[in-house]
Protein backbone atom coordinates (compact mmCIF):
# COMPACT_ATOMS: atom_id res chain seq x y z
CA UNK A 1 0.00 0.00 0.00
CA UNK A 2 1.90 3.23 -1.19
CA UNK A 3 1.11 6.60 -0.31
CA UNK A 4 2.53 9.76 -0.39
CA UNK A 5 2.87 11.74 2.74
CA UNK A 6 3.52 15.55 3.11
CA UNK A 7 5.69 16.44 6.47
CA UNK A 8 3.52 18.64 8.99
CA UNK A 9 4.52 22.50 8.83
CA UNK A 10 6.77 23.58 11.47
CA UNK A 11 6.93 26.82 13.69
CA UNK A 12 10.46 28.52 11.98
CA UNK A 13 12.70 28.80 15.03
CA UNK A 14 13.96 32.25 16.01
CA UNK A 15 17.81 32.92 16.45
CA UNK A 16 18.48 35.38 18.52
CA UNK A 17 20.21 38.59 18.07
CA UNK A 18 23.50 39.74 19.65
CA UNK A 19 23.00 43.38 21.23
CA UNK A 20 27.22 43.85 20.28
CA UNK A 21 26.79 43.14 16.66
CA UNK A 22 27.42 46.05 14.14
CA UNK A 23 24.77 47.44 11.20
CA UNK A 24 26.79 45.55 8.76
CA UNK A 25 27.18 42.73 10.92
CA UNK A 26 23.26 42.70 11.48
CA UNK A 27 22.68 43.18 7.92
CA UNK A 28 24.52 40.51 6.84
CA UNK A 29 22.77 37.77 10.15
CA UNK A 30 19.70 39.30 8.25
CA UNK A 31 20.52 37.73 5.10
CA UNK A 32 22.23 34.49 6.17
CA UNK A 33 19.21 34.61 8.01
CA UNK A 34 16.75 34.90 5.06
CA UNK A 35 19.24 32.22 3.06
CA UNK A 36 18.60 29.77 6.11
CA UNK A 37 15.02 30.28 6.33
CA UNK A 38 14.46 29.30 2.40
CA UNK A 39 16.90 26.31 2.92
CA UNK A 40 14.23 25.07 6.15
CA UNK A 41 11.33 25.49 4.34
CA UNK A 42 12.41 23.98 1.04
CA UNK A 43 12.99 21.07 4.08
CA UNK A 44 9.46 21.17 6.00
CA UNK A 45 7.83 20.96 2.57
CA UNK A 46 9.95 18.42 1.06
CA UNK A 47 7.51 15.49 -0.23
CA UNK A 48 8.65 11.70 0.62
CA UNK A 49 7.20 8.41 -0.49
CA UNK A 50 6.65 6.59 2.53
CA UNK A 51 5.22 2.69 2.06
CA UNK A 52 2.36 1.67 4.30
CA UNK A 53 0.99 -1.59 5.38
CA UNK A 54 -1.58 -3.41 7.30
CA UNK A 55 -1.46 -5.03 10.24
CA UNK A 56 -3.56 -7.29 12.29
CA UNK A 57 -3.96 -5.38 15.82
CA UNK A 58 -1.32 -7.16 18.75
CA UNK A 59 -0.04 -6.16 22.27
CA UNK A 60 2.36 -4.23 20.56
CA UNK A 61 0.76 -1.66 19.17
CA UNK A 62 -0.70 -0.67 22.16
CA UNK A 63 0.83 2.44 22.85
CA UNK A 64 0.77 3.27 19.43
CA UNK A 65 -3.05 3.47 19.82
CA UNK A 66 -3.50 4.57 23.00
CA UNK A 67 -1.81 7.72 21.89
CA UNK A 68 -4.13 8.17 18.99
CA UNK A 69 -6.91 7.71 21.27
CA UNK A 70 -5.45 10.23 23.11
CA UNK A 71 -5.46 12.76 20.37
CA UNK A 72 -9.04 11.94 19.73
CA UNK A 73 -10.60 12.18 23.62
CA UNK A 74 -7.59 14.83 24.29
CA UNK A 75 -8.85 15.32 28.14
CA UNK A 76 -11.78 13.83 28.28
CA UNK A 77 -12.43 11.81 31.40
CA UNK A 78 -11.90 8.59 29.79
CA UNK A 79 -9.92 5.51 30.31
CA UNK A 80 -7.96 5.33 26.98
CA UNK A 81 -6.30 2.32 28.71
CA UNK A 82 -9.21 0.11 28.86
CA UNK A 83 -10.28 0.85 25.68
CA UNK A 84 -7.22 0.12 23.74
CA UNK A 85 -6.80 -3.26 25.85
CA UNK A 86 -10.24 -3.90 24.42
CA UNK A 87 -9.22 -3.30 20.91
CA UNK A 88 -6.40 -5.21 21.12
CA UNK A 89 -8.43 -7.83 22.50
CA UNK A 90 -11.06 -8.25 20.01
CA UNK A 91 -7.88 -8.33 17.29
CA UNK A 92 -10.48 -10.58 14.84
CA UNK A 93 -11.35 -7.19 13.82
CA UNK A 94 -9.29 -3.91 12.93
CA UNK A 95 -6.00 -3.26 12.02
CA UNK A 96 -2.82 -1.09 12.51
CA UNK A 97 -1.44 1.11 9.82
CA UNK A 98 2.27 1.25 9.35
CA UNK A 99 5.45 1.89 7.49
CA UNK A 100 6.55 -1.25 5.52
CA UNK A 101 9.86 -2.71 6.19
CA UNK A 102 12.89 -0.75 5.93
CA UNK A 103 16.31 -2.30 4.87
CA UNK A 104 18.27 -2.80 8.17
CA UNK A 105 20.94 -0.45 7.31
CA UNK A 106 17.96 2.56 7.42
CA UNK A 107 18.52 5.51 9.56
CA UNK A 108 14.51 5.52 10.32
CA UNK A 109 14.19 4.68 13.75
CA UNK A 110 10.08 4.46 13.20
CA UNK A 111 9.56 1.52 11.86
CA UNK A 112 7.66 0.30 14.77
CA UNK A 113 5.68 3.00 14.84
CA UNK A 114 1.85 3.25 14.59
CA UNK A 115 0.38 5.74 12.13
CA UNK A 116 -2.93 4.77 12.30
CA UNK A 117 -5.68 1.85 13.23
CA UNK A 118 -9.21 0.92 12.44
CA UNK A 119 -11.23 -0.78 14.58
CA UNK A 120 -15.36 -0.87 16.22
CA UNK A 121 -15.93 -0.88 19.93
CA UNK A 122 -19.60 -2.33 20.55
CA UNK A 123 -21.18 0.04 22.92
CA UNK A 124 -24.76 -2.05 23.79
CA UNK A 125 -22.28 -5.25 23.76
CA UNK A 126 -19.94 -4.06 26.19
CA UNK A 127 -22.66 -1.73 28.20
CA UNK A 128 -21.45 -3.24 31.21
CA UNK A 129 -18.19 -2.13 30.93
CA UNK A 130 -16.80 1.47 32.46
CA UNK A 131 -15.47 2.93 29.32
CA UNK A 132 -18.71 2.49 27.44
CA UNK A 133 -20.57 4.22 30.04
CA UNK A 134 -17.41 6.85 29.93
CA UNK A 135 -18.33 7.54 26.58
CA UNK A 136 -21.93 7.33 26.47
CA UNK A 137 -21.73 10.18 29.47
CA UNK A 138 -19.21 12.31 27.50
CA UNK A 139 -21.35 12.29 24.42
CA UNK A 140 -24.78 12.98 26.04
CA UNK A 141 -23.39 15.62 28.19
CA UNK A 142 -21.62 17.55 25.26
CA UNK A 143 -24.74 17.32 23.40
CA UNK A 144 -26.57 18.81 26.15
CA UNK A 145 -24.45 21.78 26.49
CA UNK A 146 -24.17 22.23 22.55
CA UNK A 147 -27.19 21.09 21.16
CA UNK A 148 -30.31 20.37 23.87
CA UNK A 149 -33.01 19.86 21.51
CA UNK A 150 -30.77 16.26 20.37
CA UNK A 151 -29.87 15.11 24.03
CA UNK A 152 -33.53 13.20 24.30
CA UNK A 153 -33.23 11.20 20.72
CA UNK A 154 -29.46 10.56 21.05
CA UNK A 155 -29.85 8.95 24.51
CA UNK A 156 -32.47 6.79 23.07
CA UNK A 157 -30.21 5.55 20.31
CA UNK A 158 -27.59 4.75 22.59
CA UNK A 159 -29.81 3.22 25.40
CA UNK A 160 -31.84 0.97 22.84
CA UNK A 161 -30.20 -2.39 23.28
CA UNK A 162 -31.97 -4.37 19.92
CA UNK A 163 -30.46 -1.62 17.60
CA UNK A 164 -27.09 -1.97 18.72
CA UNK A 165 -24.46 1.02 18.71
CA UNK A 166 -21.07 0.33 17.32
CA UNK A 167 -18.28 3.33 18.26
CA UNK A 168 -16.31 3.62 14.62
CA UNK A 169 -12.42 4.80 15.43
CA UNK A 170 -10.69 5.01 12.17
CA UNK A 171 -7.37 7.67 14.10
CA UNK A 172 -4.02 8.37 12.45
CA UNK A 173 -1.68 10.88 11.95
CA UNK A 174 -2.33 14.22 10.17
CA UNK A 175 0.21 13.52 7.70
CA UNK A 176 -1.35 10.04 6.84
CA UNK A 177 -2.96 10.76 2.99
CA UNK A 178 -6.87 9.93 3.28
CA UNK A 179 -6.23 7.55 0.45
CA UNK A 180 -5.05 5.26 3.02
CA UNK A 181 -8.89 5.16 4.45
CA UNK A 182 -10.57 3.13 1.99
CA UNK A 183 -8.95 -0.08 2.12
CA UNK A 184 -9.09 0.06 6.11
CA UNK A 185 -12.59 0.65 5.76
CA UNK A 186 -13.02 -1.96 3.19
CA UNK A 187 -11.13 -4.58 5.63
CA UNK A 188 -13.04 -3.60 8.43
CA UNK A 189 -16.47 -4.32 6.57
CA UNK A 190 -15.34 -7.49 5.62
CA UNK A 191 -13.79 -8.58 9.42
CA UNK A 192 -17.29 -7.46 10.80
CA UNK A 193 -19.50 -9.52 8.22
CA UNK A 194 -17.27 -12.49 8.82
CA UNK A 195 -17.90 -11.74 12.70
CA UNK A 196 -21.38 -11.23 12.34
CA UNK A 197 -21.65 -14.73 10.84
CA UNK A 198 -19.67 -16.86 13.22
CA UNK A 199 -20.92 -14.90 16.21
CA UNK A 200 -17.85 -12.74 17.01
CA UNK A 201 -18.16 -9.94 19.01
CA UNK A 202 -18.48 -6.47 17.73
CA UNK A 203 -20.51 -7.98 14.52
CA UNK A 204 -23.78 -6.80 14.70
CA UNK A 205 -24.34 -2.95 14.75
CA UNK A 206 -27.82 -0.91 13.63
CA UNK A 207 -25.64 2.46 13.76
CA UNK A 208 -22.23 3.88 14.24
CA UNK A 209 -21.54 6.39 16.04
CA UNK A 210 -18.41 8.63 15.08
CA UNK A 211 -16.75 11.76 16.26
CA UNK A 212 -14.87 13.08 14.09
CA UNK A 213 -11.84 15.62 14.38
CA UNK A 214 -13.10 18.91 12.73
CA UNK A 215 -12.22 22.69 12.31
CA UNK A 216 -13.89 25.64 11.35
CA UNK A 217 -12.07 28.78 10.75
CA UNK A 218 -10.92 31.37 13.81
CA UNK A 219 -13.54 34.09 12.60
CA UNK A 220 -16.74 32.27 11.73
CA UNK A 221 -18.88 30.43 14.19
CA UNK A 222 -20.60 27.13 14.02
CA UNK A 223 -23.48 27.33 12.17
CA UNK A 224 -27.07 25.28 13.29
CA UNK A 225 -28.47 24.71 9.36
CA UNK A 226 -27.67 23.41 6.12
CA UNK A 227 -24.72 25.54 6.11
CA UNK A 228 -23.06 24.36 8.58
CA UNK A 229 -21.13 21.44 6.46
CA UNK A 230 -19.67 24.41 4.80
CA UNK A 231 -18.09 25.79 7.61
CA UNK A 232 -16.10 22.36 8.91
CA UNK A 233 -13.00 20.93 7.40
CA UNK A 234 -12.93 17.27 8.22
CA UNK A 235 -9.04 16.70 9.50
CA UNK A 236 -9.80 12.89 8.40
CA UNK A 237 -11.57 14.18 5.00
CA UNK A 238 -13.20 10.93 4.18
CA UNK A 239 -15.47 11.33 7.31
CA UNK A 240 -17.43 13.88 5.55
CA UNK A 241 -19.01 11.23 3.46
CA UNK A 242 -20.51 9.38 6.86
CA UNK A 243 -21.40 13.25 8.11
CA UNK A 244 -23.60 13.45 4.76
CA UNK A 245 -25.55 10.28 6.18
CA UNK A 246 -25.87 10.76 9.81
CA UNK A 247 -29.46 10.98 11.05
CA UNK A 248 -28.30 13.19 13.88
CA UNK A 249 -25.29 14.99 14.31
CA UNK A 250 -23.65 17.99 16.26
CA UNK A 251 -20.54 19.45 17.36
CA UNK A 252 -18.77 20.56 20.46
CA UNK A 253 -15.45 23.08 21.32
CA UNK A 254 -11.85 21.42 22.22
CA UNK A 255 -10.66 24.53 22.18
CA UNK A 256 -10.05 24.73 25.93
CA UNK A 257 -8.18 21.02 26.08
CA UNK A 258 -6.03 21.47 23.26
CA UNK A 259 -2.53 22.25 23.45
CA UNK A 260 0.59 21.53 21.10
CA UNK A 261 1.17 18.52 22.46
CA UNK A 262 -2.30 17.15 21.70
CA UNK A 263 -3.32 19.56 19.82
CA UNK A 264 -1.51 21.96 17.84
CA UNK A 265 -1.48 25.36 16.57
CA UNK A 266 -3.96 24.36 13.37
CA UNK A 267 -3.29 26.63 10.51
CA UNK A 268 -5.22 26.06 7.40
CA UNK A 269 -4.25 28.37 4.06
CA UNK A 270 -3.05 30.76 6.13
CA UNK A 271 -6.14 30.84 8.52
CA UNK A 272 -6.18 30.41 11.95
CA UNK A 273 -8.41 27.37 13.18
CA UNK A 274 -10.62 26.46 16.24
CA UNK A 275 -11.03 22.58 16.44
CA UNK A 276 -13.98 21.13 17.02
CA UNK A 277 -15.52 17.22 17.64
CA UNK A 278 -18.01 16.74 15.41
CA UNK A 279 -20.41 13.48 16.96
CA UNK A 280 -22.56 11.58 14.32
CA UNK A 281 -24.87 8.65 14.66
CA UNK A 282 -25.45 6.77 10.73
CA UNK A 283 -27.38 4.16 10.18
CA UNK A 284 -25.45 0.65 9.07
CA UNK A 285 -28.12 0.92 5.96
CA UNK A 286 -26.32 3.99 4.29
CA UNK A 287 -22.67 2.47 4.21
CA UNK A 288 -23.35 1.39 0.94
CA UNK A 289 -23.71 4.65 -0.34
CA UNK A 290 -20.59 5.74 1.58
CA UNK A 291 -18.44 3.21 0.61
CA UNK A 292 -19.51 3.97 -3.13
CA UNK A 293 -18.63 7.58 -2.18
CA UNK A 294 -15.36 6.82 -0.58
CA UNK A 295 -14.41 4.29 -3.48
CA UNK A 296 -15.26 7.22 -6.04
CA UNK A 297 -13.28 9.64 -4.46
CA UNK A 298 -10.42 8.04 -2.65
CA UNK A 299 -9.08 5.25 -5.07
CA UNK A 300 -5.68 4.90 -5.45
């Protein structure tokens, strides 16, 4: 599976200035200065062909995932812990995303590292756990603060144990191409029919329920109409096609729990960013239509 990854933009580091330094002396820092700064950028937006592949899910990619997670809930009051162990756990499903094998003479040192997983925790099948109650609180009390007039139906959805709820966590890093999505998504499909039929957990689902990493720009707000799809850019861009679907969605402010270690300083064409989580609830009947969307737009 080859892709072709773009490095994340970096903040340019500032050198700083010697008080003792003469006007010719400063004017020439000044343009060693400017020569460096065109040498680091032709560097942070150098292009490389990195080769992906596709894992089943082990013990060892556990804190690989756990971190995603981590990105995802950023401070949430959830036990990322317990969830990944569950992932790993039900490993008949899901899988890890990462680089392909390097010749041993390589000076990467990541090629243990996890870029990104797919996987389905089964939120009525595991009610009786603590991180699906975790969740189910988180979601029902953002939507309460955000968007009231959904709290009622969405508690109903996730309370209604013969239409089961199935969390969909498809995390991996920003610089990951979306590309990458649709055979993950493909595999997963497949993994959960074959479950379904042999009685597996995590096979049987009436909805998903996603929430999605989102960002709307610095100056406008979140909009409550048809608009509002206008105003969000979808950090994992396929998602959009499952946002298109959902038979109730909304969105809630990170703004407050991000920082550049979780978070980042987003930037998007120059624009300043506020992220967002954007929760959605689609019924198992339209992934047909998304996976015709996602194949459309996303083939390699």
């Amino acid at each position: 599976m080859a892709s072709q990854a773009k490095r994340r933009a970096l903040e340019p580091r500032k050198v700083p200035e010697d008080d003792d330094d003469s006007g010719e002396e400063d004017m020439g820092s000044e343009e060693n200065s400017e020569e460096d700064s065109e040498d680091d950028e032709e560097d942070i937006n150098e292009e490389v062909n990195v080769e992906f592949e596709a894992h089943s899910i082990s013990d060892m990619h556990h804190d690989g995932i756990k971190k995603l997670l981590q990105q995802l809930f950023l401070k949430a009051k959830l036990d990322t812990g317990e969830l990944t162990d569950i992932i790993i756990q039900q490993n008949h499903i899901g899988s890890v995303i990462m680089q392909a094998l390097v010749p041993e003479d390589s000076d990467d040192e990541d090629d243990d590292e996890v870029f990104g997983f797919i996987s389905l925790f089964n939120l009525t099948e595991r009610q009786d756990t603590e991180i699906a109650e975790q969740i189910k609180e988180l979601i029902l009390n953002r939507c309460q603060q955000s968007s009231p007039q959904l709290a009622k139906p969405l508690e109903m959805m996730l309370n209604d144990s013969s239409k089961p709820v199935g969390l969909l966590l498809s995390e991996r890093f920003i610089n990951v191409p979306p590309q990458i999505a649709l055979p993950m998504h493909k595999q997963l499909q497949k993994e959960l029919a074959d479950a379904q039929k042999t009685n597996k957990p995590c096979g049987k689902c009436h909805y998903y329920l996603l929430i999605s990493k989102t960002l709307v720009e610095a100056s406008k707000s979140i909009l409550h109409d048809s608009q509002q799809q206008k105003e969000l850019m979808f950090v994992n861009a396929e998602e959009e096609f499952f946002y298109e679907h959902a038979a109730l969605k909304f969105n809630y402010s990170v703004q407050d729990e991000c920082d550049t270690g979780l978070g980042g300083r987003w930037t998007f064409q120059d624009a300043p960013m506020k992220p967002f989580r954007t929760v959605m609830i689609v019924s198992v009947d339209k992934l047909g239509e998304i996976m015709e969307k996602l194949t459309q737009y996303l083939s390699l």
